[in-house]
PDB file of N, CA and C in Angstrom:
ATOM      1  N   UNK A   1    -105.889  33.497  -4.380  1.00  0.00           N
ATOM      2  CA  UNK A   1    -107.159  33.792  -3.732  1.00  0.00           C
ATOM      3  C   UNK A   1    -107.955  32.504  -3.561  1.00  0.00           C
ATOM      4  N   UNK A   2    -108.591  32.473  -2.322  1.00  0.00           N
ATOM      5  CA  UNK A   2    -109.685  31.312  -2.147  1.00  0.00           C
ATOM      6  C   UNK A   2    -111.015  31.790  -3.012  1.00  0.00           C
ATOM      7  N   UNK A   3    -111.686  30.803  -3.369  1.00  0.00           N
ATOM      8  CA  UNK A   3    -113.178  30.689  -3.739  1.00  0.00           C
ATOM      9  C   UNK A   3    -113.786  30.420  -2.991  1.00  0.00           C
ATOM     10  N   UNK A   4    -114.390  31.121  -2.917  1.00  0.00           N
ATOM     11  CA  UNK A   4    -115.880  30.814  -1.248  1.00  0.00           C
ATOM     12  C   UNK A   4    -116.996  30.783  -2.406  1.00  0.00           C
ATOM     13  N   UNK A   5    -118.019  30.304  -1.185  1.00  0.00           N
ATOM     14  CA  UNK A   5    -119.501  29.592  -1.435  1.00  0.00           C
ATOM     15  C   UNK A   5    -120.899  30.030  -0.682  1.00  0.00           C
ATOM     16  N   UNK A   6    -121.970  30.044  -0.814  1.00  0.00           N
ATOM     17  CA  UNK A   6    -123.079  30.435   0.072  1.00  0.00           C
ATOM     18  C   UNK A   6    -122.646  29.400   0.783  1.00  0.00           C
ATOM     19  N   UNK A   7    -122.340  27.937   1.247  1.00  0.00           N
ATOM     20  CA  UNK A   7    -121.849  27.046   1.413  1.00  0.00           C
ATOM     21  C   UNK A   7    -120.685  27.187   2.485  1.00  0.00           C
ATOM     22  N   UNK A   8    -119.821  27.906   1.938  1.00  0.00           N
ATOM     23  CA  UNK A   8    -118.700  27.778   2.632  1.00  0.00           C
ATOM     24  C   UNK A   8    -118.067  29.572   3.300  1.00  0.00           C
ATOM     25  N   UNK A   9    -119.063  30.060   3.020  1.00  0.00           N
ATOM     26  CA  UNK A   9    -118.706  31.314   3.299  1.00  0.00           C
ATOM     27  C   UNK A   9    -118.398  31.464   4.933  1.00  0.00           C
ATOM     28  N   UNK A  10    -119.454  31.201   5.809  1.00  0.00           N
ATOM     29  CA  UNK A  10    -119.249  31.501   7.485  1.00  0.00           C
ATOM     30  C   UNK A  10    -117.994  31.141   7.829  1.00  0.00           C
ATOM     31  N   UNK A  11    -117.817  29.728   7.405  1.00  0.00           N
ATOM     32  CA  UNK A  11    -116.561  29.423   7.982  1.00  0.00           C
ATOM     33  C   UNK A  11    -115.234  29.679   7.346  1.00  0.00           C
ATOM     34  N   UNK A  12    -114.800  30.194   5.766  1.00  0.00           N
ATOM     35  CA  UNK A  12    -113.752  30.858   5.393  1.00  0.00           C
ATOM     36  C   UNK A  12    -113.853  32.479   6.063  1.00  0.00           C
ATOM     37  N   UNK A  13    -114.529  33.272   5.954  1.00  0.00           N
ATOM     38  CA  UNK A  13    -114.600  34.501   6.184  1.00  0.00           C
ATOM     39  C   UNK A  13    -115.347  34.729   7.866  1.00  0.00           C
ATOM     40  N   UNK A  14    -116.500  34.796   8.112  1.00  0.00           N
ATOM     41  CA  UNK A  14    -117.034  34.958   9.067  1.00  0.00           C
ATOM     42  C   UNK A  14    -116.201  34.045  10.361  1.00  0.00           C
ATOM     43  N   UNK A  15    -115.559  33.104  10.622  1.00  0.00           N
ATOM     44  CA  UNK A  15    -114.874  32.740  11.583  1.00  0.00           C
ATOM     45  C   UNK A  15    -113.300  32.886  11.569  1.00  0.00           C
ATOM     46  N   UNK A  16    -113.016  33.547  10.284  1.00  0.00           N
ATOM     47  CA  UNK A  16    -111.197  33.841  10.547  1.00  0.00           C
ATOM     48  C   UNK A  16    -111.112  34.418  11.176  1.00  0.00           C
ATOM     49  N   UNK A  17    -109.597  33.649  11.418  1.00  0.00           N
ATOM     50  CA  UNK A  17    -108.602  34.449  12.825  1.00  0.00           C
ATOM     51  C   UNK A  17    -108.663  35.684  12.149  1.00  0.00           C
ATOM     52  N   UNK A  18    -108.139  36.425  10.789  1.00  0.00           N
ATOM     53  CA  UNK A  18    -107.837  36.932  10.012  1.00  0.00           C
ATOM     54  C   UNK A  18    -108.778  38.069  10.084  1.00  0.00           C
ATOM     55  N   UNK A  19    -108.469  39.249   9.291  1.00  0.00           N
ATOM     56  CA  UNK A  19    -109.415  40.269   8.512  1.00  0.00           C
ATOM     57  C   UNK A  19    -109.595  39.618   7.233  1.00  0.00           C
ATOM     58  N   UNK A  20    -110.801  39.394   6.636  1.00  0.00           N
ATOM     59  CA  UNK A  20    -111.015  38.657   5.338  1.00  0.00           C
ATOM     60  C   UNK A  20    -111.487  39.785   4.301  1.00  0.00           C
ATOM     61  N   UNK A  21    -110.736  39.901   3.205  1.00  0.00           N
ATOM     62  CA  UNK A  21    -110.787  40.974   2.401  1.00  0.00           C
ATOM     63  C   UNK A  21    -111.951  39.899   1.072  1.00  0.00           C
ATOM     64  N   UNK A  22    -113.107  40.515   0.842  1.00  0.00           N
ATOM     65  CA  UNK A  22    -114.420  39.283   0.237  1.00  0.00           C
ATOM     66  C   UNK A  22    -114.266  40.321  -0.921  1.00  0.00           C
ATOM     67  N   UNK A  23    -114.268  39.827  -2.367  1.00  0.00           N
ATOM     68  CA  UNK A  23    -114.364  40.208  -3.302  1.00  0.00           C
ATOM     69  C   UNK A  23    -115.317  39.366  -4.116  1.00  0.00           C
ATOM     70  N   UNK A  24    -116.453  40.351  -4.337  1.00  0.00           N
ATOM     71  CA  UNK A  24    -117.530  39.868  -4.834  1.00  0.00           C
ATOM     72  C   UNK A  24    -117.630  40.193  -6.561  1.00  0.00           C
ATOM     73  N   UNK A  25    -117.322  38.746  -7.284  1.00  0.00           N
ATOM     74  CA  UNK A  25    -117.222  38.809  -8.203  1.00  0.00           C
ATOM     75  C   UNK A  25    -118.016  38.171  -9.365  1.00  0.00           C
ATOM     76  N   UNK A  26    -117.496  38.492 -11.125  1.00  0.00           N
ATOM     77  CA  UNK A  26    -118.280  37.602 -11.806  1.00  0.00           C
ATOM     78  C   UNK A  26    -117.231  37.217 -13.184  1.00  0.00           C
ATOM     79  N   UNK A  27    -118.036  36.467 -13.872  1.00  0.00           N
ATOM     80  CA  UNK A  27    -116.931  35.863 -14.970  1.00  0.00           C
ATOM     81  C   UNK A  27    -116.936  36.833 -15.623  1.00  0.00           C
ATOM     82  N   UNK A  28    -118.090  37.488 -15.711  1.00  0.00           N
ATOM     83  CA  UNK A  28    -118.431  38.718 -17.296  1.00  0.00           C
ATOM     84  C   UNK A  28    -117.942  40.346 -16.768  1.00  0.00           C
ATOM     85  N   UNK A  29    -117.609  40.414 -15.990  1.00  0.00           N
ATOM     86  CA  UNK A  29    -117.522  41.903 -15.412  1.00  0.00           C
ATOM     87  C   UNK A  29    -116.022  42.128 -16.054  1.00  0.00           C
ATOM     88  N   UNK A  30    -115.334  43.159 -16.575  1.00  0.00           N
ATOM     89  CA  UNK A  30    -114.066  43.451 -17.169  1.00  0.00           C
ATOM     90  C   UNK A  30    -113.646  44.035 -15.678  1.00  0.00           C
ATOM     91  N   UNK A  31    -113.765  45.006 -15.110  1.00  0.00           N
ATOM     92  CA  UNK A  31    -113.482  45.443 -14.181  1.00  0.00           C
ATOM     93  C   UNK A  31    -112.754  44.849 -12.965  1.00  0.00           C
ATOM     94  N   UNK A  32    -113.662  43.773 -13.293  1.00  0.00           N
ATOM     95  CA  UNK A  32    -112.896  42.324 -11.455  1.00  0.00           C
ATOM     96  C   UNK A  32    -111.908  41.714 -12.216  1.00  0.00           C
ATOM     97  N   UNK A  33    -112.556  41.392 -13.833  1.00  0.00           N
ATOM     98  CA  UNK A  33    -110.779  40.375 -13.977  1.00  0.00           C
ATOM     99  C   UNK A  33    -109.592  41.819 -14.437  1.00  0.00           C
ATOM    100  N   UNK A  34    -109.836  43.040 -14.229  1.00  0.00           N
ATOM    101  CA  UNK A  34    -108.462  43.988 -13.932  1.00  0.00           C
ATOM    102  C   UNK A  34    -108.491  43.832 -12.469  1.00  0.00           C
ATOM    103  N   UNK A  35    -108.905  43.826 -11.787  1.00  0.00           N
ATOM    104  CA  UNK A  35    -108.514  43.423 -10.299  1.00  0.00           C
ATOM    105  C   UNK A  35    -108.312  42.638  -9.905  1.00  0.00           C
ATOM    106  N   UNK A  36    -108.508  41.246 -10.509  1.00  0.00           N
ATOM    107  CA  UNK A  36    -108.192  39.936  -9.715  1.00  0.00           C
ATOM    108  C   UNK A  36    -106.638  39.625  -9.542  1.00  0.00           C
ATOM    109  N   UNK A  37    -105.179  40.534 -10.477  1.00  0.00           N
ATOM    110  CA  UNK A  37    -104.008  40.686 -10.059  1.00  0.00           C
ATOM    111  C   UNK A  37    -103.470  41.093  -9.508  1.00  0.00           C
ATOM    112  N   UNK A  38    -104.360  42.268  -8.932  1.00  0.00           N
ATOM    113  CA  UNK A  38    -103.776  42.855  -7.868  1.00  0.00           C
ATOM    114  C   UNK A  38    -104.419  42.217  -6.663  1.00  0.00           C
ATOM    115  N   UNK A  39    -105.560  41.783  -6.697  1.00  0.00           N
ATOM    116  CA  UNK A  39    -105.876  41.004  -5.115  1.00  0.00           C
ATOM    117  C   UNK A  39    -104.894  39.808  -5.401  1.00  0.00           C
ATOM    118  N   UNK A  40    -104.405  39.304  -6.259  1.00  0.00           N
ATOM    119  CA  UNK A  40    -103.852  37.887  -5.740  1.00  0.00           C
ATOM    120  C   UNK A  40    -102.476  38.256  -5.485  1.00  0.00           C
ATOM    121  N   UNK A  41    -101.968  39.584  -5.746  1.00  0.00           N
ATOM    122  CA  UNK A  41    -100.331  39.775  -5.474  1.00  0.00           C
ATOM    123  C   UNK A  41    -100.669  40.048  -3.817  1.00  0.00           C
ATOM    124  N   UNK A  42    -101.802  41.208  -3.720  1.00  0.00           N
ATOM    125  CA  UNK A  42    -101.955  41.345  -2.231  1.00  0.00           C
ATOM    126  C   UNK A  42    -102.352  40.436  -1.028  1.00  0.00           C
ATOM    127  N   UNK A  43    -103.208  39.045  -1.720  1.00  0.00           N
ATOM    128  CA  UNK A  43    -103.143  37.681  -1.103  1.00  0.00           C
ATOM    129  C   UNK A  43    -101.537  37.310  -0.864  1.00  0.00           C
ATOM    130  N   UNK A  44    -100.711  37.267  -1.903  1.00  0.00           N
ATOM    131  CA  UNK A  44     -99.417  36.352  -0.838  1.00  0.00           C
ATOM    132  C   UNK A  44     -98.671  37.884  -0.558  1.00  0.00           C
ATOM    133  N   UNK A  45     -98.950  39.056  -0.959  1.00  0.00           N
ATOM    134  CA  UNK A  45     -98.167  39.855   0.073  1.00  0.00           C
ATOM    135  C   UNK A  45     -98.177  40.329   1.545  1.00  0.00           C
ATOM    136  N   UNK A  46    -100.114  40.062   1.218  1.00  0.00           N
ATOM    137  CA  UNK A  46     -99.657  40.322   2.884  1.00  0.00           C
ATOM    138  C   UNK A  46    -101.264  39.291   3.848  1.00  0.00           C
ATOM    139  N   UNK A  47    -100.278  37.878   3.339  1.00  0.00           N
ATOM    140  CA  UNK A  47    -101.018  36.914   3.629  1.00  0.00           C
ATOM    141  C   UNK A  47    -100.935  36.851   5.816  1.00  0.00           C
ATOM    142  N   UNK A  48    -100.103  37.642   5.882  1.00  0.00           N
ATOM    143  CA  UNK A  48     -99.996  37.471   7.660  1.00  0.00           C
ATOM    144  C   UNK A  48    -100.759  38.320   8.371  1.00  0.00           C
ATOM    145  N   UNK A  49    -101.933  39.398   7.482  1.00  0.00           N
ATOM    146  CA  UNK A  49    -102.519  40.508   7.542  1.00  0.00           C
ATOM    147  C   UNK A  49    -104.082  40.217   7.244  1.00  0.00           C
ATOM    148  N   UNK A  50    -103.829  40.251   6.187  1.00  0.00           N
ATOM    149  CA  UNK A  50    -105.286  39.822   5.009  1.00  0.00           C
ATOM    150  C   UNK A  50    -105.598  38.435   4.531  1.00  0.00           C
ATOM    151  N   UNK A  51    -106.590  37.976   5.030  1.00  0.00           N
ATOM    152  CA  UNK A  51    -107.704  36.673   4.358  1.00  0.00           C
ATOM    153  C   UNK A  51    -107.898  37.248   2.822  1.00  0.00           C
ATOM    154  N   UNK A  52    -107.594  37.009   1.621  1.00  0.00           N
ATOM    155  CA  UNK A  52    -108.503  37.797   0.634  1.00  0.00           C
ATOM    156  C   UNK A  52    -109.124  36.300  -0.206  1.00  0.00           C
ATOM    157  N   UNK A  53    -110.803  36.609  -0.057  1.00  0.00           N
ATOM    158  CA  UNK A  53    -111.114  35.056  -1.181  1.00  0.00           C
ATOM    159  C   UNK A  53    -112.237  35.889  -2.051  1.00  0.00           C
ATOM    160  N   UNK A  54    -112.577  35.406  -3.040  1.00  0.00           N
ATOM    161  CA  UNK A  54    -113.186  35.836  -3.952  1.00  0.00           C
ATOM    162  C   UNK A  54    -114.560  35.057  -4.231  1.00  0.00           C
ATOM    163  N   UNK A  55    -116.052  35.812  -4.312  1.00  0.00           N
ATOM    164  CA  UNK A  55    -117.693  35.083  -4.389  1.00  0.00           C
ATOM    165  C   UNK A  55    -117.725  35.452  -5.692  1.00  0.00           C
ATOM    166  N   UNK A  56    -118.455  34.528  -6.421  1.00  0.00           N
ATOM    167  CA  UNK A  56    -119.211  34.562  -7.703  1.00  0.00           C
ATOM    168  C   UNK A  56    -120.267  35.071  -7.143  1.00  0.00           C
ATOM    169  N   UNK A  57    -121.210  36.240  -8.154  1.00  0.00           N
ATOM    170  CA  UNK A  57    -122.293  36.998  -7.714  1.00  0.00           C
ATOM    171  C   UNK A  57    -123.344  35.787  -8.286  1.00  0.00           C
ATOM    172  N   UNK A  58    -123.012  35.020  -9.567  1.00  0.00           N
ATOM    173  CA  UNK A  58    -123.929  34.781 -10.068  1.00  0.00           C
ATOM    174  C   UNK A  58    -124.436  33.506  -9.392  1.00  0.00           C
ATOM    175  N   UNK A  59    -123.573  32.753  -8.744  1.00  0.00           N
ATOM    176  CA  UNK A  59    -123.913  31.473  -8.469  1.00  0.00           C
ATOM    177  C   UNK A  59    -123.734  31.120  -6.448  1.00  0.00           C
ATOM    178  N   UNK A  60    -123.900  32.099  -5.857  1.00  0.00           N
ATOM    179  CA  UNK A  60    -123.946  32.552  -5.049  1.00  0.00           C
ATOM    180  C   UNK A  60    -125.304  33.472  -4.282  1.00  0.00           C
ATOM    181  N   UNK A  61    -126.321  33.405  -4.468  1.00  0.00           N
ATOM    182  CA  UNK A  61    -127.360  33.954  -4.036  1.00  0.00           C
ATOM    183  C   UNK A  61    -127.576  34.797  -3.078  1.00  0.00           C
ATOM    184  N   UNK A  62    -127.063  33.904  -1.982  1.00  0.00           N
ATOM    185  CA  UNK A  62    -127.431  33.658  -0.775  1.00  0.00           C
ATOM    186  C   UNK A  62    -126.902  34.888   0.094  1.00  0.00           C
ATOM    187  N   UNK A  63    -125.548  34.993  -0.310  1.00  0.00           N
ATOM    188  CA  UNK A  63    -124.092  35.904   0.421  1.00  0.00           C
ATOM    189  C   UNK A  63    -124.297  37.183   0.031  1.00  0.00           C
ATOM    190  N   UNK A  64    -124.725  37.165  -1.425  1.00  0.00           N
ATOM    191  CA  UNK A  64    -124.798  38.568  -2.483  1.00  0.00           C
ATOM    192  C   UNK A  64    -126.072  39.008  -1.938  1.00  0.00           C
ATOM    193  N   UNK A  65    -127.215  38.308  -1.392  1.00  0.00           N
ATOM    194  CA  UNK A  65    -128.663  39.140  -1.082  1.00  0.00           C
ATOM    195  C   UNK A  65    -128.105  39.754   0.387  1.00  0.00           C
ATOM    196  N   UNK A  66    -127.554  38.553   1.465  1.00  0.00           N
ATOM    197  CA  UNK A  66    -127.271  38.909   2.849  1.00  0.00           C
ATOM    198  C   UNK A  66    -126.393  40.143   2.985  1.00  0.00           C
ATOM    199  N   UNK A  67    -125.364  40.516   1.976  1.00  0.00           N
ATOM    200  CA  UNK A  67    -125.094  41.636   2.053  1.00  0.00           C
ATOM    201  C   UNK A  67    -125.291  42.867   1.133  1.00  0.00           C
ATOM    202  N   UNK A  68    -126.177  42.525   0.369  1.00  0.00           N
ATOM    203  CA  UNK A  68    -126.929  43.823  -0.192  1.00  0.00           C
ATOM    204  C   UNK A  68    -125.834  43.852  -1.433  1.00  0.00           C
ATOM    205  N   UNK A  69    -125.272  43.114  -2.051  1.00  0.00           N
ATOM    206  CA  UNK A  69    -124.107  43.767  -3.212  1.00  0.00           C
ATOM    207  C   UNK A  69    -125.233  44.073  -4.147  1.00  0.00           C
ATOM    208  N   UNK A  70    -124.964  45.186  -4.775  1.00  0.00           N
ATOM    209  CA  UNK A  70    -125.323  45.416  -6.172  1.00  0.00           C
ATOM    210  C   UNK A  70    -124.373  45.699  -6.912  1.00  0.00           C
ATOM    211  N   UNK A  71    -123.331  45.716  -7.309  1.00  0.00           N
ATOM    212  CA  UNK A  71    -122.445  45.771  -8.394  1.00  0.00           C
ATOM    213  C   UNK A  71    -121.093  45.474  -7.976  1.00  0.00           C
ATOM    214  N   UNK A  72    -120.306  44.761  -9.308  1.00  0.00           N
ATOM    215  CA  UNK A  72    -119.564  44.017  -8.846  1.00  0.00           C
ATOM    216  C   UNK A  72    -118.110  45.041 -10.263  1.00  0.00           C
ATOM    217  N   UNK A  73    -116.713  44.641  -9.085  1.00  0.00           N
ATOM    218  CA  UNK A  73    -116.381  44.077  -8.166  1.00  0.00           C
ATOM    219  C   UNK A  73    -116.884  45.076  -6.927  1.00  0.00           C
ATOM    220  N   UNK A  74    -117.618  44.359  -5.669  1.00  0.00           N
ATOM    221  CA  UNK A  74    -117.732  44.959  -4.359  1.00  0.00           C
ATOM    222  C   UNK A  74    -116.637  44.109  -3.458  1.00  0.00           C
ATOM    223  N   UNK A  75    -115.575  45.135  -2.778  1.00  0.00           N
ATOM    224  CA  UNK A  75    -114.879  44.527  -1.894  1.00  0.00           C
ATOM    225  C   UNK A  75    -115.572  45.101  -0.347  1.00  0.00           C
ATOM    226  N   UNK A  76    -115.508  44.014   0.353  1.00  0.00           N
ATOM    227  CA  UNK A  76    -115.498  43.765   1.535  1.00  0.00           C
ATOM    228  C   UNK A  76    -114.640  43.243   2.258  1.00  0.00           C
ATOM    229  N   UNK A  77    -114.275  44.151   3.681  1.00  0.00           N
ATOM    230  CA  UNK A  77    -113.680  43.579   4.536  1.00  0.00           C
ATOM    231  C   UNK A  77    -114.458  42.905   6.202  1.00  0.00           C
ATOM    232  N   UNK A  78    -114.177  41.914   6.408  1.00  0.00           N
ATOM    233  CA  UNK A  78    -114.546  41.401   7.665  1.00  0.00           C
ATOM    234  C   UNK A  78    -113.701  40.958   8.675  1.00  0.00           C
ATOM    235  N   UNK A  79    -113.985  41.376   9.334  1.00  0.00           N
ATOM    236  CA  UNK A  79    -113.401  41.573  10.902  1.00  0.00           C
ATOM    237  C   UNK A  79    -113.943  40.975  12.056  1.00  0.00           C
ATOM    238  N   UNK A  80    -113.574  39.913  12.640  1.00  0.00           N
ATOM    239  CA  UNK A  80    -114.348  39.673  13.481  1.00  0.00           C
ATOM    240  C   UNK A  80    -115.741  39.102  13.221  1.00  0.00           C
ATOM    241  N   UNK A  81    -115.942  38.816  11.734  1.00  0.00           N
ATOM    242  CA  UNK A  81    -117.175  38.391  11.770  1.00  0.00           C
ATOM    243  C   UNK A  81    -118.440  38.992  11.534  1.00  0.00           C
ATOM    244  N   UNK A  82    -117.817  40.567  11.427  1.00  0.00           N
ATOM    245  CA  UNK A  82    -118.254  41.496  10.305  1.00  0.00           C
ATOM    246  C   UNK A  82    -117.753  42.330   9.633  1.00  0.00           C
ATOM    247  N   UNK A  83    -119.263  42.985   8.716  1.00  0.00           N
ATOM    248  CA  UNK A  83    -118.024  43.742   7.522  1.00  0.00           C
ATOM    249  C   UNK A  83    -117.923  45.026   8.532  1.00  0.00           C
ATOM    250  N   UNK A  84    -116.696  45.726   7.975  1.00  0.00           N
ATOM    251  CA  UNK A  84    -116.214  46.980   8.833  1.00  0.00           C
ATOM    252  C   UNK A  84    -115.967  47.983   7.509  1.00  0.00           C
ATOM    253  N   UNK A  85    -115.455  47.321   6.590  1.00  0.00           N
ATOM    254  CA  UNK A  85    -115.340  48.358   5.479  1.00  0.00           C
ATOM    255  C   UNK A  85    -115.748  47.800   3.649  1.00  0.00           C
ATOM    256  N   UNK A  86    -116.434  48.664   2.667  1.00  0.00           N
ATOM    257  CA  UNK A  86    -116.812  48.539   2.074  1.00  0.00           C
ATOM    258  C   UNK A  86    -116.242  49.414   0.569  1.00  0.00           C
ATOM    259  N   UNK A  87    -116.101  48.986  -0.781  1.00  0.00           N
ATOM    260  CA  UNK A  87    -115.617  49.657  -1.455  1.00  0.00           C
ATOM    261  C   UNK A  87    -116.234  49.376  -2.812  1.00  0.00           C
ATOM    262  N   UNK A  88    -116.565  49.455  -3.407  1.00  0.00           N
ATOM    263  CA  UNK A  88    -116.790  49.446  -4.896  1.00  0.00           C
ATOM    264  C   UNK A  88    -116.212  49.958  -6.677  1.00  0.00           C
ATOM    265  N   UNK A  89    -115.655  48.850  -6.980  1.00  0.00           N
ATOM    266  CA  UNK A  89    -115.197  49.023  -8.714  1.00  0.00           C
ATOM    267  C   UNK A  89    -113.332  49.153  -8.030  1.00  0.00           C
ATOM    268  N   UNK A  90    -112.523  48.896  -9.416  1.00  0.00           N
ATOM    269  CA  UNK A  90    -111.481  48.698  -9.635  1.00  0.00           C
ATOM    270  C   UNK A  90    -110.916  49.466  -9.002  1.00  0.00           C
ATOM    271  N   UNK A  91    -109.385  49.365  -8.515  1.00  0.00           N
ATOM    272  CA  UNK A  91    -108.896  50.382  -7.841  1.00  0.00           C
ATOM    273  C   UNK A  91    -107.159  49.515  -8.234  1.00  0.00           C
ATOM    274  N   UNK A  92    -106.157  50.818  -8.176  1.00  0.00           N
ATOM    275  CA  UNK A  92    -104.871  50.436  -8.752  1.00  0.00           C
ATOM    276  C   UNK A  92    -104.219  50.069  -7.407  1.00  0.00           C
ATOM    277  N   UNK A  93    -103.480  49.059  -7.218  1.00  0.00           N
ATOM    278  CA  UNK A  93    -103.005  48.041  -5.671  1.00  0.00           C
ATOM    279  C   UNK A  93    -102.335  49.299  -4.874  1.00  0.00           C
ATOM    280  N   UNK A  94    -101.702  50.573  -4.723  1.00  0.00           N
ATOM    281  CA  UNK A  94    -101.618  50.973  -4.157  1.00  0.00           C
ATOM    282  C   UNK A  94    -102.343  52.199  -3.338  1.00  0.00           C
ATOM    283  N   UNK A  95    -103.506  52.649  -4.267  1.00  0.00           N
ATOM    284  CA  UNK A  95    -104.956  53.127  -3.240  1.00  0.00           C
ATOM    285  C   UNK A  95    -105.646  51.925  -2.503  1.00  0.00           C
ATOM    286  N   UNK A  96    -105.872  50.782  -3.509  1.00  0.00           N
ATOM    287  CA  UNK A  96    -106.453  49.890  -2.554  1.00  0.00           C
ATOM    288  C   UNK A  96    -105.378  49.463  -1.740  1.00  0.00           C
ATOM    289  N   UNK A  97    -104.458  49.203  -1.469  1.00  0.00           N
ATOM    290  CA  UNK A  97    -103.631  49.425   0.687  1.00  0.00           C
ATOM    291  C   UNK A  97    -103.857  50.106   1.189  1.00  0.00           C
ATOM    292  N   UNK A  98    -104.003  51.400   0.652  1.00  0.00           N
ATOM    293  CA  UNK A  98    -103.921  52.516   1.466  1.00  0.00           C
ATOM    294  C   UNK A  98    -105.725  52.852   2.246  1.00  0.00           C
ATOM    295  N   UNK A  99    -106.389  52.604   1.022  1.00  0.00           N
ATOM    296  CA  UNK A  99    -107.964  52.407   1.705  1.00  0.00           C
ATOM    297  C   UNK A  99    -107.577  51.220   2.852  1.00  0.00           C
ATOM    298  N   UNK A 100    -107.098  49.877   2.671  1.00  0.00           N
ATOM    299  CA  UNK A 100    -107.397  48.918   3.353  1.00  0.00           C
ATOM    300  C   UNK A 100    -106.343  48.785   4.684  1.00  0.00           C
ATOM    301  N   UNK A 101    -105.586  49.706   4.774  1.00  0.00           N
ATOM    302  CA  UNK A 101    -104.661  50.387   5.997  1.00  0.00           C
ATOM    303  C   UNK A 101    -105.231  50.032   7.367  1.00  0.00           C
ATOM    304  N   UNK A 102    -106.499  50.841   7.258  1.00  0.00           N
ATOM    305  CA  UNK A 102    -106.978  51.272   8.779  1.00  0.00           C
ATOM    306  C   UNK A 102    -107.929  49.803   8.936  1.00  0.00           C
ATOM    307  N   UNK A 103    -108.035  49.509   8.345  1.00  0.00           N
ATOM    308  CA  UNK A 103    -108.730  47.734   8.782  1.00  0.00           C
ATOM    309  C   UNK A 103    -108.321  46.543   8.527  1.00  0.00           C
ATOM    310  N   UNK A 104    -106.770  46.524   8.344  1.00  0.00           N
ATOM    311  CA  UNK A 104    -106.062  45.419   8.841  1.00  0.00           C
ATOM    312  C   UNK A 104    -104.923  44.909   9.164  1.00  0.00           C
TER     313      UNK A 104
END
């Protein structure tokens, strides 16, 4: 998974060719580090499909106010440069494909 930035966010996510799967995360949350293995198997599985990079909530301001996260892990997908689909808290890698099917 990439690390994005208030910094570097437009241009990893908001200008990919890609659907960018944004996982909004933190060091202290138990929940994201049970998910951060399954987003990184689904990063090189289906890297010809899915952008997936991962935001720190805490050190990140900027990204976390612009899209309203309140609790983390919040996945987002962007498309084109916006979000199209939205999900919240852990999920086992084969509901999360199957949610993330119809948007990418």
């Amino acid at each position: 998974m990439i690390d994005v930035t208030d910094a570097t966010f437009a241009d990893e996510v908001l200008k990919a060719d890609l659907p960018v799967l944004v996982t909004f995360t933190s060091e202290w949350c138990p929940p994201c580090r049970q998910l951060a293995p399954v987003l990184g198997a689904i990063a090189e599985e289906e890297s010809d499909r899915v952008k997936v990079v991962q935001l720190d909530v805490d050190t990140n301001p900027k990204t976390v106010s612009a899209y309203r996260v309140l609790a983390t892990p919040t996945l987002v997908v962007f498309r084109a440069g916006e979000p199209v689909k939205s999900m919240v808290g852990s999920k086992p890698r084969r509901r999360l494909l199957q949610e993330l099917e119809d948007v990418i």
